[in-house]
Protein backbone atom coordinates (compact mmCIF):
# COMPACT_ATOMS: atom_id res chain seq x y z
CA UNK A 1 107.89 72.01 57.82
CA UNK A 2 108.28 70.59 54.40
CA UNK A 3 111.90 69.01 55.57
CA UNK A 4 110.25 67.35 58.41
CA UNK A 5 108.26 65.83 55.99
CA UNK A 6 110.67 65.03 53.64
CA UNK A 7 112.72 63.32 56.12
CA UNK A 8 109.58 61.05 57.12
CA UNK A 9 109.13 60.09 53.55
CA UNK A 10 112.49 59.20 53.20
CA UNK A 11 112.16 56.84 56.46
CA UNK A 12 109.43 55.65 55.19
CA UNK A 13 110.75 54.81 52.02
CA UNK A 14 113.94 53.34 53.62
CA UNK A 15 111.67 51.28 56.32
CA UNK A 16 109.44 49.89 53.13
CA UNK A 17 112.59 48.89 51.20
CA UNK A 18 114.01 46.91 54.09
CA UNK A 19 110.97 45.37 54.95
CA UNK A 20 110.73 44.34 51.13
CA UNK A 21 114.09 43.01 51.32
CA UNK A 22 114.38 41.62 54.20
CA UNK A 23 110.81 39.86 54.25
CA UNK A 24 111.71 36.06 55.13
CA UNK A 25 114.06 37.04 57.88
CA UNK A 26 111.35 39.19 59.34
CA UNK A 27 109.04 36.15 58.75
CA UNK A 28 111.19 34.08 60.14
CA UNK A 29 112.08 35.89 63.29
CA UNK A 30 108.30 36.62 63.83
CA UNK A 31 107.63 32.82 63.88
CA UNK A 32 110.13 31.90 65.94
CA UNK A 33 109.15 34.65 68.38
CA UNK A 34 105.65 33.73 68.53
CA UNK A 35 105.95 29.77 68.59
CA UNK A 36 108.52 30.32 71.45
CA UNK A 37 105.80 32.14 73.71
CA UNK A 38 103.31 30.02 72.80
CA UNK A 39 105.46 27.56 74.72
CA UNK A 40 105.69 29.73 77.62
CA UNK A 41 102.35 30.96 77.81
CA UNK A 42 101.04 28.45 80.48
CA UNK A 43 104.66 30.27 82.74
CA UNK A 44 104.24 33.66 82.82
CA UNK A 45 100.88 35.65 83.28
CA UNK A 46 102.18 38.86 81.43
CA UNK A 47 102.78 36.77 78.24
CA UNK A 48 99.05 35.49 78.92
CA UNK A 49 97.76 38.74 79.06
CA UNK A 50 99.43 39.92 76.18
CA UNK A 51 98.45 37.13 73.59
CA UNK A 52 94.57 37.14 75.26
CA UNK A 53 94.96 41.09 74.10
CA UNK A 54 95.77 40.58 70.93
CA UNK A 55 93.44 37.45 69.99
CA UNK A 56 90.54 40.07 71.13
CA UNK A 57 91.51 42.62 68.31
């Protein structure tokens, strides 16, 4: 039990470190994800459905 945890503090550790360091790509990528759907969200009803989801929460 105690190495399963260890192992999911490590990954945790890693995945904070790489977010840290790797911020403004991931900001980057986000926005250009999100300004590209925005585009298409008049096209495809999924896409509606899914930004309409997350504007409620």
């Amino acid at each position: 039990f105690s190495v399963f945890l260890g192992i999911i503090f490590f990954l945790e550790l890693t995945a904070g470190v790489l977010a840290f360091v790797f911020k403004d790509w991931i900001k980057d990528q986000l926005n250009f994800f999100i300004n590209n759907n925005i585009r298409a969200y008049r096209d495809d009803i999924d896409l509606q459905n899914l930004i309409d989801f997350t504007q409620e929460y």
